[in-house]
Protein backbone atom coordinates (compact mmCIF):
# COMPACT_ATOMS: atom_id res chain seq x y z
CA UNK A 1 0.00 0.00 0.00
CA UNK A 2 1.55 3.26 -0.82
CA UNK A 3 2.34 5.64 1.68
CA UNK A 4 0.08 9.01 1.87
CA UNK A 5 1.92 11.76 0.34
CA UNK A 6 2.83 14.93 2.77
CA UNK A 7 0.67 17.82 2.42
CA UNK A 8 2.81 21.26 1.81
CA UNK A 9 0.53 22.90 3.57
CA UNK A 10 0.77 23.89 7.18
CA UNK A 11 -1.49 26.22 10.02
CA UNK A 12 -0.39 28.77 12.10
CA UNK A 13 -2.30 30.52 15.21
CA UNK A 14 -2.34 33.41 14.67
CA UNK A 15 -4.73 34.83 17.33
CA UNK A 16 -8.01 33.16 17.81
CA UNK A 17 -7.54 32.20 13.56
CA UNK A 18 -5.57 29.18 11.91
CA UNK A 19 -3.56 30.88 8.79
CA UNK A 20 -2.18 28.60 6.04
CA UNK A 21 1.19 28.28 4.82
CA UNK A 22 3.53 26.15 2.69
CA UNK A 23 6.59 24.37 1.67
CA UNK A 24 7.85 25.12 -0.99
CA UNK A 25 11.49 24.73 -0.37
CA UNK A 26 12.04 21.26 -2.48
CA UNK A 27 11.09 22.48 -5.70
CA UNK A 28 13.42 26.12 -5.36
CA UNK A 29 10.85 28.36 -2.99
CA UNK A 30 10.80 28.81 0.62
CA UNK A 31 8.26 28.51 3.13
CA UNK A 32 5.50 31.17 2.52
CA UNK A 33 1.96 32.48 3.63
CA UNK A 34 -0.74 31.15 1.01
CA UNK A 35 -2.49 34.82 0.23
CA UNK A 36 -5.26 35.31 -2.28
CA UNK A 37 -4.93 37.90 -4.19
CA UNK A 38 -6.60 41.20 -2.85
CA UNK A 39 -5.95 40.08 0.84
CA UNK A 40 -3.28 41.33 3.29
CA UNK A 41 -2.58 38.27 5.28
CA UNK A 42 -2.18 34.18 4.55
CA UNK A 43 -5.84 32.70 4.22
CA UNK A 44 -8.01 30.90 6.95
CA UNK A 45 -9.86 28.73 4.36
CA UNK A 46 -8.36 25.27 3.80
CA UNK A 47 -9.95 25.00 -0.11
CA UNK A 48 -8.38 28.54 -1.64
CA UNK A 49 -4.77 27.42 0.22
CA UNK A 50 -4.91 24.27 -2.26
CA UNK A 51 -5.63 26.04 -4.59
CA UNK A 52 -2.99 28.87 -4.00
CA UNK A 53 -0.26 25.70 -3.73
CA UNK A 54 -1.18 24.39 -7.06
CA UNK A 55 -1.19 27.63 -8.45
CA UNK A 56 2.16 28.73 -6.98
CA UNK A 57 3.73 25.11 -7.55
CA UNK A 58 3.14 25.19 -10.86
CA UNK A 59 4.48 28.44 -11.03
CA UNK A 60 7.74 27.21 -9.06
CA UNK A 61 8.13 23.99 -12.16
CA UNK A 62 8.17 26.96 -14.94
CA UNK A 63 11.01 28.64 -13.43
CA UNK A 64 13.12 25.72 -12.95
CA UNK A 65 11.89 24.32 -16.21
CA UNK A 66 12.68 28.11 -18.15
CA UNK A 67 16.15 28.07 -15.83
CA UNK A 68 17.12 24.49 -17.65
CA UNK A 69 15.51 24.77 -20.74
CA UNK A 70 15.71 28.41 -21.95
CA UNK A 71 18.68 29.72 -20.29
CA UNK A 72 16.48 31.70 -17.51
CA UNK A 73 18.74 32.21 -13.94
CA UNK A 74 16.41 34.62 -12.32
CA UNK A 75 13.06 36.63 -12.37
CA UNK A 76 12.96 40.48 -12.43
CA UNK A 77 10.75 42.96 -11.53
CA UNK A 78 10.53 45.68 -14.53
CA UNK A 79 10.74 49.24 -11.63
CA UNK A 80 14.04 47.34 -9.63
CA UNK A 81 15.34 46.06 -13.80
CA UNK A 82 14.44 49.19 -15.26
CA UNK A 83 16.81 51.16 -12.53
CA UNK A 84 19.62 48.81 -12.41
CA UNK A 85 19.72 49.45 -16.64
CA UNK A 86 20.24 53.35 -16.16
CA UNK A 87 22.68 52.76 -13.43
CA UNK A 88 24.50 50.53 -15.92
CA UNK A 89 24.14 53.12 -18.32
CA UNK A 90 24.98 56.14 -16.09
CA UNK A 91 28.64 54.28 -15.09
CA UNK A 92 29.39 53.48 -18.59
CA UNK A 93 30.08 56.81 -19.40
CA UNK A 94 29.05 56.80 -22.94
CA UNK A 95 25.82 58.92 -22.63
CA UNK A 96 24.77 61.92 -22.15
CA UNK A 97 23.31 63.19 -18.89
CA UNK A 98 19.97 64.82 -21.02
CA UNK A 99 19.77 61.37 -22.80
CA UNK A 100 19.59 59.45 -19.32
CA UNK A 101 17.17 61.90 -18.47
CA UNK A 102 15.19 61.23 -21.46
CA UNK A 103 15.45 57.76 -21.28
CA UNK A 104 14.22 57.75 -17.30
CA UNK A 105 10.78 59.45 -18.01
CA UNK A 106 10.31 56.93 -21.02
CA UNK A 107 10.69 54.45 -18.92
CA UNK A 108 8.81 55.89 -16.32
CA UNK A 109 5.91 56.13 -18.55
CA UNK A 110 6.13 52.53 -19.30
CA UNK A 111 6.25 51.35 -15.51
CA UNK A 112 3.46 53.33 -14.76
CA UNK A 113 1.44 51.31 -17.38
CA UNK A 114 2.66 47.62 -16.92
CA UNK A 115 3.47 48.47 -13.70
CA UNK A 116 6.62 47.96 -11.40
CA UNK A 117 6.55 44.55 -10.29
CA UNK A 118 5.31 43.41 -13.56
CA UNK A 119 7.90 40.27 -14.36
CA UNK A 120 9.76 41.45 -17.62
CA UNK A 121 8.80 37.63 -19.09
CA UNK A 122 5.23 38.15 -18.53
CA UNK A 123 5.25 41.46 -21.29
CA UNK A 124 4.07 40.10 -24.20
CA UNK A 125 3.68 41.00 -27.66
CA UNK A 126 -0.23 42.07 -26.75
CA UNK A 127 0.72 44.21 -23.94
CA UNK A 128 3.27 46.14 -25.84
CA UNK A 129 0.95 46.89 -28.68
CA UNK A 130 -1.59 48.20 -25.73
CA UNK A 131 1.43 50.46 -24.30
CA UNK A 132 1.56 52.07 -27.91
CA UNK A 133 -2.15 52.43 -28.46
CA UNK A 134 -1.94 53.82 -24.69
CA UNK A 135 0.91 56.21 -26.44
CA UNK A 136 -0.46 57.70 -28.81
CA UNK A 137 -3.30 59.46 -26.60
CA UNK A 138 -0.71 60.78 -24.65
CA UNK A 139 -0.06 64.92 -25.23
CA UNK A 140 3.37 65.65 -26.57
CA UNK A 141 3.00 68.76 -24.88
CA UNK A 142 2.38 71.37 -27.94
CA UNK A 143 -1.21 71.05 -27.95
CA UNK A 144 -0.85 67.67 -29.70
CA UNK A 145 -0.60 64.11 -29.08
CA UNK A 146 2.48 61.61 -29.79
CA UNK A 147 3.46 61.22 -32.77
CA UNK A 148 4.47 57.88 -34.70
CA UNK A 149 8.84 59.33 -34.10
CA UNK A 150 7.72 60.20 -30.53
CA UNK A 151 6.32 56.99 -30.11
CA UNK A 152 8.87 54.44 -31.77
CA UNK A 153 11.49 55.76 -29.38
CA UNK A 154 9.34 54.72 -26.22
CA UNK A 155 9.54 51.35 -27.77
CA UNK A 156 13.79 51.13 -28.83
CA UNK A 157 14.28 52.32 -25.03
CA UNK A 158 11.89 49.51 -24.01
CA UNK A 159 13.60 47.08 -26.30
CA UNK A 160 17.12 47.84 -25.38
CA UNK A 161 16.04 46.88 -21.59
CA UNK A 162 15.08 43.52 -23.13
CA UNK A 163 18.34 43.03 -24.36
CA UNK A 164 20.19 43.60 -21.13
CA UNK A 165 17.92 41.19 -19.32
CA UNK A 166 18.67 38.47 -21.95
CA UNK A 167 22.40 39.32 -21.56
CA UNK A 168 21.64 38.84 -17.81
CA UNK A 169 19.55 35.60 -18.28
CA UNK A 170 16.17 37.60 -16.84
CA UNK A 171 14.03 36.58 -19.92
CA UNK A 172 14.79 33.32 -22.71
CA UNK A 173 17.45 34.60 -25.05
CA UNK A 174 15.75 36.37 -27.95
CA UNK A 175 12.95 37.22 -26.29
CA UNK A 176 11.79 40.76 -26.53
CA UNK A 177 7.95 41.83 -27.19
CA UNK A 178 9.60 45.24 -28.23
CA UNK A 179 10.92 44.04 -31.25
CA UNK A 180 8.92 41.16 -32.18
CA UNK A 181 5.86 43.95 -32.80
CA UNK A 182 5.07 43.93 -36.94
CA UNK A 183 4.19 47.08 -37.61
CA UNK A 184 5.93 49.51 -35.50
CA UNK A 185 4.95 53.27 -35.70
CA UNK A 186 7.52 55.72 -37.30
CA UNK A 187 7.37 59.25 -37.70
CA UNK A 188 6.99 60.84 -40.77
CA UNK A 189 9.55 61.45 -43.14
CA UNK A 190 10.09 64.89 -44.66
CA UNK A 191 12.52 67.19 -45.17
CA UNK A 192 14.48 68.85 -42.02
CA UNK A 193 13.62 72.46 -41.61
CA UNK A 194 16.84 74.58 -43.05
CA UNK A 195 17.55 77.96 -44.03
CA UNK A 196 18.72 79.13 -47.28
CA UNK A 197 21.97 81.26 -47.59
CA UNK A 198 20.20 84.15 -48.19
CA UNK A 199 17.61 83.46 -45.29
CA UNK A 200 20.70 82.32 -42.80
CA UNK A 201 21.94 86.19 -43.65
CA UNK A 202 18.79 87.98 -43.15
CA UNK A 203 18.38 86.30 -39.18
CA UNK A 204 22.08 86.98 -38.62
CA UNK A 205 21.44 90.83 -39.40
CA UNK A 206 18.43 90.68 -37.19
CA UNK A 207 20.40 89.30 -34.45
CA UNK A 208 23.04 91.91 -35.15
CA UNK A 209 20.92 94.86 -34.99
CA UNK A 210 18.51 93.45 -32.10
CA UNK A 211 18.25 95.33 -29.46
CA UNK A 212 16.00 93.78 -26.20
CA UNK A 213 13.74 96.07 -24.29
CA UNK A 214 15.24 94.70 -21.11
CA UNK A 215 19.16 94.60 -21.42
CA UNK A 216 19.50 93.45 -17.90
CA UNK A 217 17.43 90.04 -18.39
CA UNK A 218 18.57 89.94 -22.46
CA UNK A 219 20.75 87.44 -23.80
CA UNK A 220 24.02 90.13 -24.80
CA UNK A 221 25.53 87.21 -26.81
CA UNK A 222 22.62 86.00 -29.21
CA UNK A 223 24.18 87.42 -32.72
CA UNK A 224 27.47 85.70 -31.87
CA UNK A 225 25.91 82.36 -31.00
CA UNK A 226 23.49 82.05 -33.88
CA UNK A 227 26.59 83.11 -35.92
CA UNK A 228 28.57 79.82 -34.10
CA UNK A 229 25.56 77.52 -34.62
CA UNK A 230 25.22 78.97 -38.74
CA UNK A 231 29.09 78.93 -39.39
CA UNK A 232 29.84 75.88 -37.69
CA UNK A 233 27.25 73.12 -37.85
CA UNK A 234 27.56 71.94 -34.01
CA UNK A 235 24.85 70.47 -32.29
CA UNK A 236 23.03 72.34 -29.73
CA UNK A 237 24.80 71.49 -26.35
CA UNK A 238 28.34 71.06 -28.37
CA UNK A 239 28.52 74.87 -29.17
CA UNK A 240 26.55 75.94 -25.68
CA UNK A 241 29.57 73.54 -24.06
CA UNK A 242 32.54 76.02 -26.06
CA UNK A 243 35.18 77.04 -24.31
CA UNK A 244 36.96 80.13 -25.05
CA UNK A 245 40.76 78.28 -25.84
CA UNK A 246 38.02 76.19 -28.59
CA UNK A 247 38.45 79.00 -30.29
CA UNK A 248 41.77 79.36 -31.82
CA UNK A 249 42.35 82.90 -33.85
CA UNK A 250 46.09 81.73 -34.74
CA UNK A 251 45.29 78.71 -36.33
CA UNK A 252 41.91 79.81 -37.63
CA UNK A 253 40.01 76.82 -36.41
CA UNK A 254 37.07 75.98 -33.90
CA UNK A 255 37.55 72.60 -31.87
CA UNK A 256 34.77 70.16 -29.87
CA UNK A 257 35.91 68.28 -27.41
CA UNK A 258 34.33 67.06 -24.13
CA UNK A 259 34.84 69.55 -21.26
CA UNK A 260 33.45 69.95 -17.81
CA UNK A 261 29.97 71.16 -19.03
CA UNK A 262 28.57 68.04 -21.19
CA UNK A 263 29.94 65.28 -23.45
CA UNK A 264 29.73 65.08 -26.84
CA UNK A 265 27.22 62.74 -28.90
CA UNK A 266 29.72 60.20 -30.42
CA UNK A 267 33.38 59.69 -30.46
CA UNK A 268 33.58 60.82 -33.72
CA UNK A 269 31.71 63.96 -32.56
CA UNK A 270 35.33 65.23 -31.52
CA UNK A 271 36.80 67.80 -34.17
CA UNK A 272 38.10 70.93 -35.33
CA UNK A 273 35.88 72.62 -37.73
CA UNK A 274 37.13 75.63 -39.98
CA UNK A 275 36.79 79.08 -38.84
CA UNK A 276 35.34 80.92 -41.21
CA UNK A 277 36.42 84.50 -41.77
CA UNK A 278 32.38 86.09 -40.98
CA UNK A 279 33.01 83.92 -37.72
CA UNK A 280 36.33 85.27 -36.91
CA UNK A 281 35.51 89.01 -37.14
CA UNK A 282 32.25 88.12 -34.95
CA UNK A 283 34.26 86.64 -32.37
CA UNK A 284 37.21 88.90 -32.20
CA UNK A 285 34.61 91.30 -31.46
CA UNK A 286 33.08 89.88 -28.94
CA UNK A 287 35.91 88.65 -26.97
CA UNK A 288 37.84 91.15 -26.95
CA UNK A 289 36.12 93.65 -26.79
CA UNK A 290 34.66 96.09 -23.77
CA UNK A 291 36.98 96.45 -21.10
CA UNK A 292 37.81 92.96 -20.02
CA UNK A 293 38.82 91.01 -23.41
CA UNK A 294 38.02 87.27 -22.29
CA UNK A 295 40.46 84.72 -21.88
CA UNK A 296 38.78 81.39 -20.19
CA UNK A 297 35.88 79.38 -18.98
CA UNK A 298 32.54 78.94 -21.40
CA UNK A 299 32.74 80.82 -24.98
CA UNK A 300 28.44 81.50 -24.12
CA UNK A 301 28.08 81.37 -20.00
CA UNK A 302 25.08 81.60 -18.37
CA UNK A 303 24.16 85.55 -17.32
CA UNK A 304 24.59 84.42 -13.49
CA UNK A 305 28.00 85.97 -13.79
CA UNK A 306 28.63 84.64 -10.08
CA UNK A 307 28.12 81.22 -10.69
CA UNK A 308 28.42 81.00 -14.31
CA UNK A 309 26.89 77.90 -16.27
CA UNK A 310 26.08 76.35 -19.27
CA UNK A 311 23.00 78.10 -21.14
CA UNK A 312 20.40 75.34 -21.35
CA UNK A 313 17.65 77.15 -23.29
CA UNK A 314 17.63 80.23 -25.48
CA UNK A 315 14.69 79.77 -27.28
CA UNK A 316 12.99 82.96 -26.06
CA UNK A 317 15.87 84.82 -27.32
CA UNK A 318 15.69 83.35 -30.92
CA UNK A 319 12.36 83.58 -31.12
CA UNK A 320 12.48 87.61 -31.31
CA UNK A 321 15.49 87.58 -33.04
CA UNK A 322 13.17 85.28 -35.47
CA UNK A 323 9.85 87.14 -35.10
CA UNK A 324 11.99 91.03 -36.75
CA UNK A 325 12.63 88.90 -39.99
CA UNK A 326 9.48 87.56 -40.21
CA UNK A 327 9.53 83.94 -38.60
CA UNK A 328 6.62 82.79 -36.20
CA UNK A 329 7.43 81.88 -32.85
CA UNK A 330 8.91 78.39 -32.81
CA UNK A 331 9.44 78.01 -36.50
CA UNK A 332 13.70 78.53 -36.25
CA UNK A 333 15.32 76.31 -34.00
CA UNK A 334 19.24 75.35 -33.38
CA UNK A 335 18.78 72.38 -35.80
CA UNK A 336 17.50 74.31 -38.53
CA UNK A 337 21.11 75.96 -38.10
CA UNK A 338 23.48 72.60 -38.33
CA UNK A 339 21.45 71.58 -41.50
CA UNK A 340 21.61 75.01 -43.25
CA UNK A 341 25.65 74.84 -42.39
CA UNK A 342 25.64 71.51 -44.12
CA UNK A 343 23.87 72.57 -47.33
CA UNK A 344 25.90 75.97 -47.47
CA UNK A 345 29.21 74.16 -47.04
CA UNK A 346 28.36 71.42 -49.67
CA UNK A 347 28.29 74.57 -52.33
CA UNK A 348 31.65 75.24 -51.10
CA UNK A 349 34.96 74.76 -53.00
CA UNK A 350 38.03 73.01 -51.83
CA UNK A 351 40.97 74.44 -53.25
CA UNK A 352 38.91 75.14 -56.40
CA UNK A 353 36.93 71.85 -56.65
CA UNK A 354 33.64 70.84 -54.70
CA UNK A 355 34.51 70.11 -51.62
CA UNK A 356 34.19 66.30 -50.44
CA UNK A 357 31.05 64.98 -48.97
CA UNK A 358 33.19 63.15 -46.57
CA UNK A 359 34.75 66.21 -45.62
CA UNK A 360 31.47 67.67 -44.67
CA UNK A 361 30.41 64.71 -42.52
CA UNK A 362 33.53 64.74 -40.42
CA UNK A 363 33.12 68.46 -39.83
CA UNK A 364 29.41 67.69 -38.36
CA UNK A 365 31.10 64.94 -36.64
CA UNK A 366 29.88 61.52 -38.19
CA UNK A 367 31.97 58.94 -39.35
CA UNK A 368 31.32 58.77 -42.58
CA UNK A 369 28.81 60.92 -45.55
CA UNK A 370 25.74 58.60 -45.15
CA UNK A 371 23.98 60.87 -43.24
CA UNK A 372 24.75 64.28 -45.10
CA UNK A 373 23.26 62.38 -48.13
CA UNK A 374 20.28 60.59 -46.46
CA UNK A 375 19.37 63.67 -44.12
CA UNK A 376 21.86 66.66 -43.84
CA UNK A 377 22.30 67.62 -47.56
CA UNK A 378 20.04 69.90 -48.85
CA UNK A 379 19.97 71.85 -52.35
CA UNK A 380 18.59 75.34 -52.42
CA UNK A 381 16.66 77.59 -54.82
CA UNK A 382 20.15 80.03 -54.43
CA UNK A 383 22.72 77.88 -55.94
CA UNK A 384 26.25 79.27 -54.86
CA UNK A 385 30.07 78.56 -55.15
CA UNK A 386 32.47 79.89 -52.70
CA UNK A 387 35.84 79.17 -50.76
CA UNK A 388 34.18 80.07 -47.51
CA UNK A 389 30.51 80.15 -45.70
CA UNK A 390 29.56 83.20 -45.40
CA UNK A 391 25.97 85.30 -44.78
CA UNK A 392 26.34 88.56 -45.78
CA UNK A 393 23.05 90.67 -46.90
CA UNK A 394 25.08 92.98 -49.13
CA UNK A 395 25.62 89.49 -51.08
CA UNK A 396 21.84 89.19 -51.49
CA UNK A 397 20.48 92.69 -52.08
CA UNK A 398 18.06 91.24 -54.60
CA UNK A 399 16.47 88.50 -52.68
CA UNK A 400 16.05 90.42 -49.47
CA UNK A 401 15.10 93.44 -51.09
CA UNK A 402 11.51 93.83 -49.32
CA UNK A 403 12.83 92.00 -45.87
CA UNK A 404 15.44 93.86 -45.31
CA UNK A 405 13.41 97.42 -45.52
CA UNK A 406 11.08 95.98 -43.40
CA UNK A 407 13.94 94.52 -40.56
CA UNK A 408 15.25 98.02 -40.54
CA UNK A 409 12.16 99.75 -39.99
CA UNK A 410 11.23 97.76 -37.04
C-alpha cells in the first residue's frame, strides 16, 4: 500500500484564527503564507490554500523548467530592472546626462502602465501593442498628441532593456515583445527644416541689430551664438559647451571636445571645424572687446556671472530675433542651423573643386557621408560657389530686397 503523500501545507495561530502556509522549499521556494490575491494576510480557508499551492507550484516547475531549458537564472521585476539598466548606463560613461534623463521618463511612462513589479517575461507582444495604443493618446506637450517618431522611441528604449535582461539571463534569449511587434509606428519622413543662404543672412542681421527692451534680463551674446551655430554646424549642447581656448584665432580653427559642461554625442563627434572668416571678425569682437577682453571658462556662460553655467535654453531669445525677420514663434530652432551649415558648405569649393562629402560629414562629426546624403544635404533655390561660408546681406540685395526694408524699420 503506498504511503500518503505529505501535504505542503501547514497552520499557524495566529490569534483566535488558523492561517495557512507552505513548503515550498524542495522544488526552489521557501516557506510562505498562502495569500489570495486582494488580501493582506495568509488565508483561513483550507480549499483557496490548495488552490494557491497548485497555483504557486506550478508556477515554481516553470522557473526551474525556463532556468534548464531556456537559459532563464532569475526573475525580475521591470521598476528594480528598469533602474539597475540606467545605473549601468549612467557608469558606462558613454551617454549623455539629457539622454539618461530622457530615457528615465520613457521608462517611467512605461512602468506606470505595466506596472513595477510586472515580471519582464510576462510582457508580451499584446501588452506592448496596448502600451503604444496607450501612447499615442498621450499629449506631446504642444497642444498635440504623440506622434508615430515620438512613439517608436518609447519602444527602442523599451527594447534595449530587453536586451540587457537576456544578456543577464532575466528573460529566454531572444525574447523581446519590443521588437517582435510587426508594424511599428515611425514618424513621418520629410525634409528637415533649413535655411537658405540668403535666409541664414537675413536672421544673422536681425540678431546683429537686435536690441531687447530689457538689457538686464537679455541674452548680450545672441548674434554671436546664432553666428557659431550657422558657421559651424555643431549640435546644440556642443557649441553651448565652447570654451573660449576652442576657439583658436592663430590657427583659424574651432575645436569640440568634451569639457566639464557636457559630453559630446559620439566619439567621432570630436573635431576641429574651420573658422570661417564672418566667424572670426564676430568673435574677435566679442571677446575682446569692452573692457575685459576674455580669456577662459565657457565661450556662451550663463548671465549668473557669479556662478556661471552652461546656457540650457535660449529659445525665447531666438524667437524675437526670429519674429523682426518675419519667422513665427517656434518656427527657427538650433537644428535648422546645423542643417543650413551643411547645405551651405556642400556649395563650397576646396581648393577650387567641390569640396568632399566626406569632408562635410567629419566636420558635423559623423563617421562617414551617409547621413549628409540621407538627411543633412540639402539643395537650395540660391545655388552658390564659394571658398568660404559666409551670410552677408550685401551678397543678397536682390532676394532680401523687401525683408530687409522691413527689418530696418522695425
Amino acid at each position: 500500500m503506498a504511503a500518503k503523500k505529505k501535504s505542503r501545507i501547514y497552520w499557524r495561530d495566529q490569534g483566535t484564527e488558523r492561517r495557512a502556509y507552505a513548503d515550498f522549499r524542495d522544488v526552489g521556494g521557501g516557506r510562505e503564507a498562502l495569500i489570495a490575491p486582494g488580501d493582506a494576510r495568509a488565508t483561513t480557508d483550507r480549499l483557496i490554500a490548495e488552490k494557491l499551492v497548485a497555483n504557486r507550484l506550478s508556477e515554481l516547475q516553470a522557473e526551474k523548467r525556463n532556468g534548464v531549458l531556456l537559459g532563464v537564472k532569475r526573475k525580475a521585476k521591470l521598476g528594480a530592472f528598469v533602474a539597475e539598466h540606467l545605473v549601468q548606463k549612467a557608469k558606462s560613461g558613454r551617454f549623455s546626462d539629457s539622454w539618461l534623463a530622457d530615457s528615465e521618463r520613457m521608462l517611467t511612462i512605461a512602468i506606470e502602465f505595466f506596472g513595477p513589479d510586472r515580471d519582464l517575461a510576462t510582457i508580451g507582444v499584446t501588452d506592448v501593442q496596448a502600451w503604444i495604443n496607450d501612447l499615442a493618446t498621450r499629449t506631446n506637450g504642444r497642444k498635440g498628441t504623440l506622434g508615430g517618431g515620438a512613439i517608436r522611441h518609447h519602444l527602442n528604449v523599451l527594447s534595449n532593456v530587453y536586451k540587457r535582461a537576456q544578456s543577464e539571463g532575466c528573460v529566454p534569449p531572444g525574447f523581446n515583445p519590443c521588437a517582435a511587434i510587426i508594424d511599428k509606428p515611425s514618424g513621418n519622413r520629410e525634409e528637415a527644416r533649413w535655411l537658405e543662404v540668403h535666409e541664414a543672412a537675413l536672421l544673422l542681421e536681425s540678431a546683429r541689430t537686435y536690441k531687447a527692451k530689457r538689457a538686464d534680463v537679455a541674452m548680450s551674446f545672441i548674434y554671436p551664438l546664432i553666428a557659431t551655430y550657422l558657421l559651424t554646424g555643431g549640435r546644440e549642447s556642443e557649441v553651448l559647451g565652447l570654451e573660449v581656448q576652442d576657439v583658436n584665432f592663430d590657427r583659424k580653427t574651432v575645436t569640440f571636445r568634451p569639457n566639464e559642461w557636457r559630453r559630446l554625442k559620439t566619439r567621432t563627434s570630436h573635431r576641429t571645424v574651420p573658422l570661417w572668416p564672418q566667424l572670426e571678425a564676430i568673435l574677435k569682437s566679442y571677446l575682446r572687446g569692452g573692457d575685459a577682453p576674455r580669456v577662459g571658462g565657457l565661450l556662451f556662460p550663463s548671465h549668473r556671472l557669479a556662478d556661471p553655467s552652461m546656457v540650457t535654453d535660449f529659445r525665447k531669445a531666438l524667437d524675437a530675433v526670429a519674429d523682426r525677420a518675419g519667422w513665427k514663434e517656434g518656427e527657427v530652432r538650433s537644428k535648422a542651423f546645423r542643417h543650413t551649415y551643411c547645405a551651405a558648405r556642400l556649395q563650397t569649393l576646396d581648393r577650387g573643386a567641390p569640396v568632399s562629402v566626406y569632408t562635410v560629414g567629419k566636420e558635423l562629426g559623423h563617421g562617414g557621408d551617409a547621413l549628409v546624403k540621407r538627411v543633412y544635404g540639402h539643395l537650395g533655390d540660391v545655388r552658390h560657389r564659394a571658398e568660404v561660408i559666409e551670410y552677408r546681406v550685401e551678397q543678397h540685395k536682390k532676394e532680401l530686397k523687401v525683408k530687409l526694408r522691413l527689418l530696418r524699420s522695425a
